[in-house]
Protein backbone atom coordinates (compact mmCIF):
# COMPACT_ATOMS: atom_id res chain seq x y z
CA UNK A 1 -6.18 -36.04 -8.57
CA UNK A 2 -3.73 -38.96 -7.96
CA UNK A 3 -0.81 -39.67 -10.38
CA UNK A 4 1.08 -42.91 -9.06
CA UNK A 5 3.73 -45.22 -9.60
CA UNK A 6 4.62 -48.29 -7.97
CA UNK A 7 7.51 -50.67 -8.28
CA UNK A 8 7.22 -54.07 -6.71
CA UNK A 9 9.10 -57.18 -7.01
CA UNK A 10 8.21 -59.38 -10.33
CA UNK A 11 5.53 -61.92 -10.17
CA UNK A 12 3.76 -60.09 -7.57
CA UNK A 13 -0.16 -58.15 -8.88
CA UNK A 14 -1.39 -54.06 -7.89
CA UNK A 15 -4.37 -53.15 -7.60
CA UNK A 16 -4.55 -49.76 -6.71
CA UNK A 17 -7.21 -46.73 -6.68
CA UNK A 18 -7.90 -45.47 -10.15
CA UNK A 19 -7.28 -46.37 -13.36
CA UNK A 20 -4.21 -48.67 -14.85
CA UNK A 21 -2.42 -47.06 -17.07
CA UNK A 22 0.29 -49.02 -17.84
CA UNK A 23 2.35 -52.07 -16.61
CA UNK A 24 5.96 -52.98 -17.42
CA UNK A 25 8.47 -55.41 -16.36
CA UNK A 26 11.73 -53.30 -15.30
CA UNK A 27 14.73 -55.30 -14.29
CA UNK A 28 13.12 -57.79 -11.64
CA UNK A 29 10.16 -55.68 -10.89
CA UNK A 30 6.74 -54.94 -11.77
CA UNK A 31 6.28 -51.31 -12.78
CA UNK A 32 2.73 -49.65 -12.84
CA UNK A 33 1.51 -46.48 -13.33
CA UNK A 34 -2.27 -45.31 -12.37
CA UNK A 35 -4.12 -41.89 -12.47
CA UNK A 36 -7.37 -41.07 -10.82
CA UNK A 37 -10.83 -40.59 -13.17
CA UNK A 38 -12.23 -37.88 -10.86
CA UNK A 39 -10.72 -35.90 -7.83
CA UNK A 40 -10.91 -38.21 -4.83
CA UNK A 41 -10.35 -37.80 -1.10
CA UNK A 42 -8.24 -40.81 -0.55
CA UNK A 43 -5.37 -43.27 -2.54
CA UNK A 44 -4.49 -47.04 -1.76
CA UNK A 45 -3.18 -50.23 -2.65
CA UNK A 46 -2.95 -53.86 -2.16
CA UNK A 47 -0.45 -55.80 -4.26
CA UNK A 48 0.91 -59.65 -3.48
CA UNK A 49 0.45 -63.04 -5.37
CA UNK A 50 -2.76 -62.73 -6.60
CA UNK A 51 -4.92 -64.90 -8.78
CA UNK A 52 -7.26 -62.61 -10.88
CA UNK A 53 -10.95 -62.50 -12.48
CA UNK A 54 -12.41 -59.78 -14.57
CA UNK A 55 -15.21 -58.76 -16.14
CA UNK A 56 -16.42 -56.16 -18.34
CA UNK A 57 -20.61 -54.56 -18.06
CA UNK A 58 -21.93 -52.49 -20.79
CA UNK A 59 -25.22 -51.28 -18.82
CA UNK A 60 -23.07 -49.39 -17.23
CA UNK A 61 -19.78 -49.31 -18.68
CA UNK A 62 -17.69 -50.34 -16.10
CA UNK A 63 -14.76 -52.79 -15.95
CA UNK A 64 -14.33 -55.35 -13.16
CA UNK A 65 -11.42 -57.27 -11.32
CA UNK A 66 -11.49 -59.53 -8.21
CA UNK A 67 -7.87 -60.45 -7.12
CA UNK A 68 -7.38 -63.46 -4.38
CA UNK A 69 -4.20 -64.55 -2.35
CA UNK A 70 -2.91 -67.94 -4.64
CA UNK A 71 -1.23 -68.22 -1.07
CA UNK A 72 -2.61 -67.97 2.40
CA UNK A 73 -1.25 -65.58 4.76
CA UNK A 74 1.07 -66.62 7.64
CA UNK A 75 -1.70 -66.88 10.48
CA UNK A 76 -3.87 -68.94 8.40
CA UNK A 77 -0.75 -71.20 7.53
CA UNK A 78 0.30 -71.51 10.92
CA UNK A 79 -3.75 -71.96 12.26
CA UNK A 80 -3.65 -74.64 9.49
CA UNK A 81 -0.50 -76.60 10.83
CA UNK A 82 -1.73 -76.30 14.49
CA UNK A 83 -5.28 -77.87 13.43
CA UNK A 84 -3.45 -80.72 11.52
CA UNK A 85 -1.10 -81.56 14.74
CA UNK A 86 1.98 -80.98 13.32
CA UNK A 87 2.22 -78.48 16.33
CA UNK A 88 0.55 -77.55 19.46
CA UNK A 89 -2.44 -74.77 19.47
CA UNK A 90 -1.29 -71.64 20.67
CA UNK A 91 -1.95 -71.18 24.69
CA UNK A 92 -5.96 -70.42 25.49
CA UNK A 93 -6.43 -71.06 21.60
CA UNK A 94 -10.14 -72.42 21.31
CA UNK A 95 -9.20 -74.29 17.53
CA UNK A 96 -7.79 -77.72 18.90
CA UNK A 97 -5.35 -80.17 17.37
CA UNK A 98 -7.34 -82.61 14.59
CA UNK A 99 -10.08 -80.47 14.18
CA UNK A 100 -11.39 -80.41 10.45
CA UNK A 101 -11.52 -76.65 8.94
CA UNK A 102 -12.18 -77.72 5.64
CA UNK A 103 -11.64 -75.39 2.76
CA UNK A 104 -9.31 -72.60 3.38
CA UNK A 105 -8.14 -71.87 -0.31
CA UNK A 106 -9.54 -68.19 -0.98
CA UNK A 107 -9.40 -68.72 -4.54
CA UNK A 108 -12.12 -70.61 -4.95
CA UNK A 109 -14.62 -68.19 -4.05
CA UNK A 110 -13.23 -64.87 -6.07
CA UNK A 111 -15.53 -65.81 -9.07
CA UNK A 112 -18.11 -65.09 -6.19
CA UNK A 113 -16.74 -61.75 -5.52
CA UNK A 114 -16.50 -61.06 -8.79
CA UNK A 115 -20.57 -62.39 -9.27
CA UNK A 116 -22.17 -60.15 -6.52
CA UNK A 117 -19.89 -57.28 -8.11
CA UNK A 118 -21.47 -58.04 -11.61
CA UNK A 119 -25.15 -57.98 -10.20
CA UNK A 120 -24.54 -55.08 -7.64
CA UNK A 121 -23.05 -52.24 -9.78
CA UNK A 122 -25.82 -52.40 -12.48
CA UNK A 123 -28.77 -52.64 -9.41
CA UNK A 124 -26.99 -49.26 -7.87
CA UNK A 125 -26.82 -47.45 -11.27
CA UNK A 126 -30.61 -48.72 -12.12
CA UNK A 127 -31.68 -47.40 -8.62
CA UNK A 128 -29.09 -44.09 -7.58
CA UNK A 129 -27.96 -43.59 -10.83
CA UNK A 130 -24.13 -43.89 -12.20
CA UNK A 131 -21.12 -43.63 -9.62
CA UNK A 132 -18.03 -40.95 -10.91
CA UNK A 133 -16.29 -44.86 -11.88
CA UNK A 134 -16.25 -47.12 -14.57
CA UNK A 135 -13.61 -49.29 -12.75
CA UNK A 136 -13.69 -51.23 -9.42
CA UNK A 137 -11.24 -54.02 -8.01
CA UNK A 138 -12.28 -55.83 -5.21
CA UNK A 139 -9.19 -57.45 -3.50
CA UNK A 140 -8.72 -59.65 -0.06
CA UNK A 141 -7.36 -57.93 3.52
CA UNK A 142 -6.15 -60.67 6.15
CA UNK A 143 -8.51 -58.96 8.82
CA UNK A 144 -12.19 -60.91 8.77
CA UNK A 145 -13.89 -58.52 10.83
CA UNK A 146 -14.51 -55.46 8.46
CA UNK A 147 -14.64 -54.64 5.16
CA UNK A 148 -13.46 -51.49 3.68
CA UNK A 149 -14.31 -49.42 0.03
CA UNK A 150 -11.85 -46.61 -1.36
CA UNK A 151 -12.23 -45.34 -4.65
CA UNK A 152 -12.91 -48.44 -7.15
CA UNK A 153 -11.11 -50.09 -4.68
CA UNK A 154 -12.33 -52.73 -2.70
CA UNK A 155 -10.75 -54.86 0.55
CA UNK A 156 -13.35 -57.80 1.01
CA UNK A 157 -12.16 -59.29 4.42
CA UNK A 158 -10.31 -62.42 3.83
CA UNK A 159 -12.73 -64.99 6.13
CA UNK A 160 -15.71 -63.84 3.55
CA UNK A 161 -13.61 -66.23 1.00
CA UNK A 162 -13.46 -69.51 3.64
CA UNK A 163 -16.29 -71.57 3.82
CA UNK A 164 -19.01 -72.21 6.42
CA UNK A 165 -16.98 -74.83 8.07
CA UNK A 166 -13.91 -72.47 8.70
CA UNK A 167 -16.13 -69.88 9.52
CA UNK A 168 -17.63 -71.99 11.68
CA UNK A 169 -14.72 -73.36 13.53
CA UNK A 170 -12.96 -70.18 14.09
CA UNK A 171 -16.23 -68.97 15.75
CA UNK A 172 -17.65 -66.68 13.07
CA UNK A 173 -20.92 -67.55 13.80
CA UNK A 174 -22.00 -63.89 14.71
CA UNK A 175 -21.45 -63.73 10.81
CA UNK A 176 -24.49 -65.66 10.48
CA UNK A 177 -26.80 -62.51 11.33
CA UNK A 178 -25.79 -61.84 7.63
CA UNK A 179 -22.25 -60.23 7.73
CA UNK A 180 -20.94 -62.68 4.88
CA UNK A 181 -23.87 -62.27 3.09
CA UNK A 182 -23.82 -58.39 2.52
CA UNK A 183 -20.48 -57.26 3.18
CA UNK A 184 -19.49 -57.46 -0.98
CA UNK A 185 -22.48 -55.30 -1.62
CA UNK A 186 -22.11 -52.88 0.98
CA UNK A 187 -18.62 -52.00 0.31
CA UNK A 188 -19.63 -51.88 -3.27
CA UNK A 189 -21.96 -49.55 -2.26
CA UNK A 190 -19.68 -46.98 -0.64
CA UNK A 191 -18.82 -46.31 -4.43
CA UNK A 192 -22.13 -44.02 -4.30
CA UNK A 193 -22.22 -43.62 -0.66
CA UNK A 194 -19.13 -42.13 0.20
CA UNK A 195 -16.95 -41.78 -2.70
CA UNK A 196 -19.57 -40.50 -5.18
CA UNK A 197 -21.75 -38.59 -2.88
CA UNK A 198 -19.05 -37.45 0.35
CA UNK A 199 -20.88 -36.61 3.58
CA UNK A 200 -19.72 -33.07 4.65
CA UNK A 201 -18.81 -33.80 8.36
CA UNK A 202 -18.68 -36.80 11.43
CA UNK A 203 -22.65 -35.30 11.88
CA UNK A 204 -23.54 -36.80 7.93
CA UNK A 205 -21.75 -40.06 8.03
CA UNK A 206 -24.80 -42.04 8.80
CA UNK A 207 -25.64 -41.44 5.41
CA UNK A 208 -22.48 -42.94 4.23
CA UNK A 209 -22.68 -46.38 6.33
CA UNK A 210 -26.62 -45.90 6.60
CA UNK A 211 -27.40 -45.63 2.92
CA UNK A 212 -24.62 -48.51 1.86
CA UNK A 213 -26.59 -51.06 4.37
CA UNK A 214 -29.94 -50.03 2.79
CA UNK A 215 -28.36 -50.73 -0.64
CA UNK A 216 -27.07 -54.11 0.32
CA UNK A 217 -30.58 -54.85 1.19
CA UNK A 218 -31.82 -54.07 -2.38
CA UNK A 219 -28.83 -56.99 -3.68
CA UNK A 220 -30.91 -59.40 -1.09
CA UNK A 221 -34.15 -58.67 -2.94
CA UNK A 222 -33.77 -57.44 -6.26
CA UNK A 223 -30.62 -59.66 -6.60
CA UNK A 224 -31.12 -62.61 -4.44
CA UNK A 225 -35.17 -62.13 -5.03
CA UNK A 226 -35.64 -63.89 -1.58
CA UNK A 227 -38.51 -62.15 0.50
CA UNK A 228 -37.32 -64.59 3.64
CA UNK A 229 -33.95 -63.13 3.59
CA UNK A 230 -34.67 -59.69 3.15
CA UNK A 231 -36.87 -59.31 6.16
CA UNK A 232 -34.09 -61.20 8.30
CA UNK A 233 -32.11 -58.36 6.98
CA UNK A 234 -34.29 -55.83 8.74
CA UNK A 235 -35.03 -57.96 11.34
CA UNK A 236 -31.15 -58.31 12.17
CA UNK A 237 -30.62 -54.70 12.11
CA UNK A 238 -33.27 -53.69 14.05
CA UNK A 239 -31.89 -56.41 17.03
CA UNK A 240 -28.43 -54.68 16.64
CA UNK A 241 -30.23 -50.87 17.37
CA UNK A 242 -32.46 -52.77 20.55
CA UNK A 243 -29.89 -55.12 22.02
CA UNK A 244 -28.48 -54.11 25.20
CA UNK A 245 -24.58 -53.70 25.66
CA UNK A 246 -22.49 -54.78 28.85
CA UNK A 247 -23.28 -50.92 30.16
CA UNK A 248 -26.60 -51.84 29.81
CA UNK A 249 -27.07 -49.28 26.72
CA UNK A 250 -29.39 -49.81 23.70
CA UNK A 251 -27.46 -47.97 20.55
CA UNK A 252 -30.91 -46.21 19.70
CA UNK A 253 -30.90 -44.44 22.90
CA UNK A 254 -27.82 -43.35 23.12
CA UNK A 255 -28.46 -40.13 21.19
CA UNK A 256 -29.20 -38.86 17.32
CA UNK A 257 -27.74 -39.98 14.41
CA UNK A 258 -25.96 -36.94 14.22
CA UNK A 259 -23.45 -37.64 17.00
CA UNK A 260 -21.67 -39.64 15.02
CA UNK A 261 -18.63 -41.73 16.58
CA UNK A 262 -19.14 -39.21 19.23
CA UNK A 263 -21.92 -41.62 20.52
CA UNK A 264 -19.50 -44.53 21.19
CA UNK A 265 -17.57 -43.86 24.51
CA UNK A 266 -16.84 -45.40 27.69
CA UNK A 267 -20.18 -44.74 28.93
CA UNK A 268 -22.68 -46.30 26.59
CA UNK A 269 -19.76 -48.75 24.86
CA UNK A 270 -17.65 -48.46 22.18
CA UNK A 271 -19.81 -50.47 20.37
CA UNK A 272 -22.78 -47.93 20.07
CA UNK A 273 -21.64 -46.41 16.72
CA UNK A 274 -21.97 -49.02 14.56
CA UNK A 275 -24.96 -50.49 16.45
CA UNK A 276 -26.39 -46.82 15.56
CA UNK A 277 -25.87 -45.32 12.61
CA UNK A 278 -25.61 -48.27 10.29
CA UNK A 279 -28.64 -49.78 10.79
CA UNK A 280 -30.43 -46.84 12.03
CA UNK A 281 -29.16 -44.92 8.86
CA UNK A 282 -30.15 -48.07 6.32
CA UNK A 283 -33.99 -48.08 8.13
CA UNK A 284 -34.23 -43.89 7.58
CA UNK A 285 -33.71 -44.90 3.40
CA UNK A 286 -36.00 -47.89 3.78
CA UNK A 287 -38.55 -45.99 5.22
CA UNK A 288 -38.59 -43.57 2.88
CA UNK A 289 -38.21 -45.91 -0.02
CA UNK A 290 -41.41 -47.48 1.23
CA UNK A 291 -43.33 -44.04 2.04
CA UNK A 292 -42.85 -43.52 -1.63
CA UNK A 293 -43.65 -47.16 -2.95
CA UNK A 294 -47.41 -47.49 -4.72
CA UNK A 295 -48.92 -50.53 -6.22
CA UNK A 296 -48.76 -48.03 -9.61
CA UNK A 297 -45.50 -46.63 -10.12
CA UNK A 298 -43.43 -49.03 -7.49
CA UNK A 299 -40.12 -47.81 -6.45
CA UNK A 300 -39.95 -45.12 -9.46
CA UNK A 301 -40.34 -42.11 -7.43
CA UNK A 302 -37.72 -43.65 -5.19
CA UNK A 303 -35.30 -44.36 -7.53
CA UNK A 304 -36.03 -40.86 -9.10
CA UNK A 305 -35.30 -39.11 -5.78
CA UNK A 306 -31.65 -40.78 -5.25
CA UNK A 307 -30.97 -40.03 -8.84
CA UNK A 308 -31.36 -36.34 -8.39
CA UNK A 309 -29.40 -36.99 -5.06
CA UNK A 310 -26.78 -38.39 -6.64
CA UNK A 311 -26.51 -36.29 -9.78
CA UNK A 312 -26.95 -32.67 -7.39
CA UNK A 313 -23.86 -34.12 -5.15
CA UNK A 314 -21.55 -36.08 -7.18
CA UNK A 315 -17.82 -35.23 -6.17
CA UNK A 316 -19.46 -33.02 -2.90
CA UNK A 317 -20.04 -33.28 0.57
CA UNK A 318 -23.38 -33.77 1.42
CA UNK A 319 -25.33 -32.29 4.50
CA UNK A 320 -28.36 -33.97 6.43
CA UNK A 321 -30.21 -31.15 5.91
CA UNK A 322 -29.47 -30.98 2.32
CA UNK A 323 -30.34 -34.92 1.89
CA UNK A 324 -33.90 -33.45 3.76
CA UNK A 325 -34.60 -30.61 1.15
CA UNK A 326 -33.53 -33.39 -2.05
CA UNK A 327 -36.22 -35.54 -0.09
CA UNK A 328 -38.41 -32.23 0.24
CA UNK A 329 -38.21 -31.82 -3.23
CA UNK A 330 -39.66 -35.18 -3.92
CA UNK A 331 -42.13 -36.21 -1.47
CA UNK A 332 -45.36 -37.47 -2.09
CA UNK A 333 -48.47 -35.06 -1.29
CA UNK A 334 -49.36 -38.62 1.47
CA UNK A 335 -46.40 -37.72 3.15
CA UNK A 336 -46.76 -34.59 3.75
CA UNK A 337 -48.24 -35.17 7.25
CA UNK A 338 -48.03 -31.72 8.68
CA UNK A 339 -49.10 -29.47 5.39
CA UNK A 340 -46.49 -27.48 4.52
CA UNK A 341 -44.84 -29.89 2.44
CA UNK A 342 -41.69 -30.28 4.55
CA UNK A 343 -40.57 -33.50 5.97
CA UNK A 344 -39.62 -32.23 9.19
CA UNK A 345 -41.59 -34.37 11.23
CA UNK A 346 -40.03 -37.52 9.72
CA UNK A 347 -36.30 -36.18 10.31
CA UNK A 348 -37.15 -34.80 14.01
CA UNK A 349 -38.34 -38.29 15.31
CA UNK A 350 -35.48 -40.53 13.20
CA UNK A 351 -32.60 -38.34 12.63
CA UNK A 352 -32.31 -36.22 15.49
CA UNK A 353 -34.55 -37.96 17.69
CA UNK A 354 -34.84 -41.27 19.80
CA UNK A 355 -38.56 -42.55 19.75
CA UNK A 356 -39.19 -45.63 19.05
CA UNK A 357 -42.96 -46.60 18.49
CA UNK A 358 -44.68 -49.33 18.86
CA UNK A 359 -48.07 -50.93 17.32
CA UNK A 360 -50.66 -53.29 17.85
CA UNK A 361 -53.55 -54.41 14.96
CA UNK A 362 -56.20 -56.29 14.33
CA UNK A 363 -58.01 -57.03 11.43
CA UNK A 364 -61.30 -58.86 10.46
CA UNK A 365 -62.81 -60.04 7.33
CA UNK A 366 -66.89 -59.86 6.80
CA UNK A 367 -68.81 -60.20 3.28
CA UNK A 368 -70.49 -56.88 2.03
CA UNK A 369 -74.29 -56.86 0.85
CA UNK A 370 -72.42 -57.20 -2.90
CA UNK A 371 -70.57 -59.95 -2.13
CA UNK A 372 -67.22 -58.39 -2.04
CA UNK A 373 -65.13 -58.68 1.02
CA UNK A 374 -65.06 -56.15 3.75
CA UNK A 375 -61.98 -55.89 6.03
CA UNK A 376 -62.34 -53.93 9.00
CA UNK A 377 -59.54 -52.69 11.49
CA UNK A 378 -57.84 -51.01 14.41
CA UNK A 379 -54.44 -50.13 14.96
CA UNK A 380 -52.96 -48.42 17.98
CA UNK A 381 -49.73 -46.37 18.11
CA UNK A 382 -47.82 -45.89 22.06
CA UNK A 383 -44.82 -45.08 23.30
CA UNK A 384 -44.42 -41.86 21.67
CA UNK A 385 -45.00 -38.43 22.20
CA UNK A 386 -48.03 -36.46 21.50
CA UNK A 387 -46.60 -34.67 17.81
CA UNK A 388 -44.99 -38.21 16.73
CA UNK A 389 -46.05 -38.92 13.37
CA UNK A 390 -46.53 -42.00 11.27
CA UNK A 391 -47.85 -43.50 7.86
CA UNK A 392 -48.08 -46.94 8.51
CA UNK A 393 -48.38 -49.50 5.75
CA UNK A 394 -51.27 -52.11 5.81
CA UNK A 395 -50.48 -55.47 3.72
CA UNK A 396 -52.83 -58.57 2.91
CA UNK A 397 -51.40 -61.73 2.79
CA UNK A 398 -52.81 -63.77 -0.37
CA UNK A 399 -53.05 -68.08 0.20
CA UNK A 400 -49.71 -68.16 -1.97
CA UNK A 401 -48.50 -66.40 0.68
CA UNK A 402 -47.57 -62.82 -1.13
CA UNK A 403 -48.22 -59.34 0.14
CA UNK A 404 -50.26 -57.21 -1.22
CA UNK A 405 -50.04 -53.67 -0.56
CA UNK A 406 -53.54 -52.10 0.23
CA UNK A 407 -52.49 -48.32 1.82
CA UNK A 408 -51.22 -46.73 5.35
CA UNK A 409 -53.05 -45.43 8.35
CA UNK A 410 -51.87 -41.54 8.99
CA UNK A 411 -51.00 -42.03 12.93
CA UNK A 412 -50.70 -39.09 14.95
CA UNK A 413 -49.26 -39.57 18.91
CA UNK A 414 -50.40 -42.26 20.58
CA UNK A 415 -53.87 -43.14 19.60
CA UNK A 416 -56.06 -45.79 17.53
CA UNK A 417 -57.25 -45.90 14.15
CA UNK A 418 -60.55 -47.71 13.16
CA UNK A 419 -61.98 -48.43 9.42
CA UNK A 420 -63.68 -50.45 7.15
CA UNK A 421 -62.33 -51.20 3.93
CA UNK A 422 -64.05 -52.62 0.94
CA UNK A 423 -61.43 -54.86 -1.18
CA UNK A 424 -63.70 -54.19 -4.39
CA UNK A 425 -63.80 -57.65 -6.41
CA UNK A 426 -62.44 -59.79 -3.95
CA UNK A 427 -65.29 -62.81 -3.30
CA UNK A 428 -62.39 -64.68 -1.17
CA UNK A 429 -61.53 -63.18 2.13
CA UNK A 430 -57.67 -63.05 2.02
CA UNK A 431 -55.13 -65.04 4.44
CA UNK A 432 -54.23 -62.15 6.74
CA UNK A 433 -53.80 -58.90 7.39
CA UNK A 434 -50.90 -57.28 8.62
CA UNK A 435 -48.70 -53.75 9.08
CA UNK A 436 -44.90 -53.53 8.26
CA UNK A 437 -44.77 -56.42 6.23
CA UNK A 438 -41.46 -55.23 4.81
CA UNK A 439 -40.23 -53.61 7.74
CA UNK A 440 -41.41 -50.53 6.89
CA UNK A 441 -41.63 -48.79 9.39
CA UNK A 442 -38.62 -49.05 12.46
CA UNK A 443 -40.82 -50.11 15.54
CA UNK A 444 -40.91 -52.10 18.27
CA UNK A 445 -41.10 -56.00 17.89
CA UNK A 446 -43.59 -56.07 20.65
């Protein structure tokens, strides 16, 4: 538990882990006292001349503040005064003299912060249940490359407040694989993933990162309720496991999840990490998310697995193997692939294992002797071992060009399934068919 008190000089805004407990003006400075809700591994601040919007939720309680610089910092002063040619570009600078940045007030984007914040906090209760905190401040940091969560205190990296045209011209472009777009969520996110729910050691933390990245792809779909962007989501992270660094290392064969930072070195790149457990970690909760998903009860049993996750490890340290057992606890009697109700085959191949599959399908359409459409298929699993196992999801693609979920084929090593499939009271064969329509299962592109 954190008791604090800060003194700073007047006119200048805290923001600070915990809750505000009171604020006085004491002979030219600002006085503030705070006090944690719940015991919490870490304290912080960020005060300066901030320009702040709040918000209050009821479903859940929870208060809201976004604070932005009124004033730039000095490098984006001095980047500003160099682009105007009032003086010369710093040597080997790649931002010339004249050239346009537009927008670089911050302030104009905190009611954004403060938005995504609005939309995000009630989507993570809904679907993991409430966080230890009813308060959360998000607040700027001058680097752009990272964003950072403590308890109900957020740094949003200061370039996610520019514009595309900064961004742009300050070569932010890798950005565009949809940085800017998630990076409010998934900090938010930590709130659960992190802060709510701890992971117990360096081997866990892919949950941490992992399950944040997952729930920032939930704000793209339940938030955003854009199927196009959601997929690029998946699509994205699965290039960042599969890309090959300057060793000539892809981050999903360096080793397990559960090496940790241990897995970015000198030898595969110090890169690998967050190629590895982020996205790796987000696709493990997708997966399982869709394993669970049924045209009948949606992502209920989902959301009611996380929810006992949450509520069994609030203020702990979870394990992997206690994550495995909540999911144990849970599973559906489909995914229990090798009968004996454990979900050990799932966690050998993802968690502590390297395999990366890949398919190939085929579909057909035909009219049955009762007029209803027949769809028959193949699909072929490789590039595994003989014990890898698989339920993977088969979608039809309607002419208004929605999915519609029609089951999975139970794939064992690498082999081919073949069926028929009567889609009772359909008279119209449908657009397509198709497996891993949502990504569901991490595969090859190929």
């Amino acid at each position: 538990m954190y008791d604090m008190t800060f003194r700073i000089p007047k006119g200048l805004k805290m923001a600070a882990t915990g809750v505000l407990v009171s604020e006085s003006d004491q002979g030219g400075q600002n006085v503030t006292v705070w006090k944690s809700e719940t015991p919490q591994d870490v304290a912080g601040f960020s005060f300066g001349k901030f320009k702040v919007e709040q918000a209050k939720l009821t479903k859940p309680e929870y208060s809201i503040e976004s604070y932005a610089n009124s004033e730039p910092p000095d490098w984006v002063e001095s980047l500003k005064r160099a682009t105007s040619g009032d003086v010369l570009p710093t040597q080997g600078s790649h931002i010339g003299a004249g050239v346009a940045l537009g927008s670089m007030d911050t302030t104009s984007l905190n009611k954004k912060a403060l938005a995504e914040a609005e939309l995000a906090v009630p989507l993570y209760t809904e679907y993991f249940g409430p966080s230890l905190f009813t308060h959360l401040q998000l607040t700027q940091q001058t680097a752009c490359n990272f964003g950072q969560s403590w308890p109900e205190l957020v740094w949003i990296p200061i370039c996610y407040y520019f514009d595309d045209t900064v961004r742009h011209q300050l070569r932010m472009d890798w950005g565009n694989r949809g940085y800017w777009k998630v990076v409010t969520p998934h900090e938010i996110a930590h709130q659960w993933w992190g802060h709510t729910v701890g992971f117990s050691s360096g081997r866990d933390q892919w949950m941490s990162e992992g399950f944040a990245d997952m729930s920032a792809s939930l704000y793209l779909l339940m938030i955003e309720k854009d199927p196009k962007k959601f997929i690029q989501f998946w699509n994205d992270e699965r290039e960042l496991l599969l890309e090959r660094d300057a060793q000539g290392f892809r981050a999903i064969d360096a080793g397990p999840l559960t090496m940790g930072y241990r897995a970015s070195n000198s030898r595969t790149g110090f890169q690998t990490t967050r190629r590895l457990i982020y996205p790796k970690g987000a696709y493990i909760l997708h997966m399982l998310q869709f394993m669970m998903w049924s045209n009948q009860t949606m992502d209920q049993h989902f959301k009611e697995t996380m929810q006992d996750f949450v509520k069994t490890y609030a203020g702990k340290s979870a394990t992997t193997e206690e994550f495995q057992a909540l999911v144990e606890k849970h599973m559906t009697r489909e995914m229990d692939m090798e009968g004996n109700h454990k979900m050990d085959w799932f966690f050998n191949e993802y968690v502590y294992g390297t395999q990366l599959p890949s398919y190939q399908f085929n579909a057909t359409f035909a009219t049955g002797a009762d007029g209803d459409v027949v769809m028959s298929f193949k699909v072929t699993q490789s590039g595994v071992d003989d014990k890898f196992r698989m339920l993977v999801p088969i979608y039809v693609e309607m002419a208004d060009g929605k999915a519609f979920f029609l089951g999975r084929a139970r794939m064992v090593g690498n082999t081919s399934v073949e069926q028929k499939v009567p889609l009772k009271g359909w008279k119209t064969p449908p657009r397509r068919a198709l497996i891993n329509y949502y990504d569901d299962v991490l595969a090859s592109p190929n």
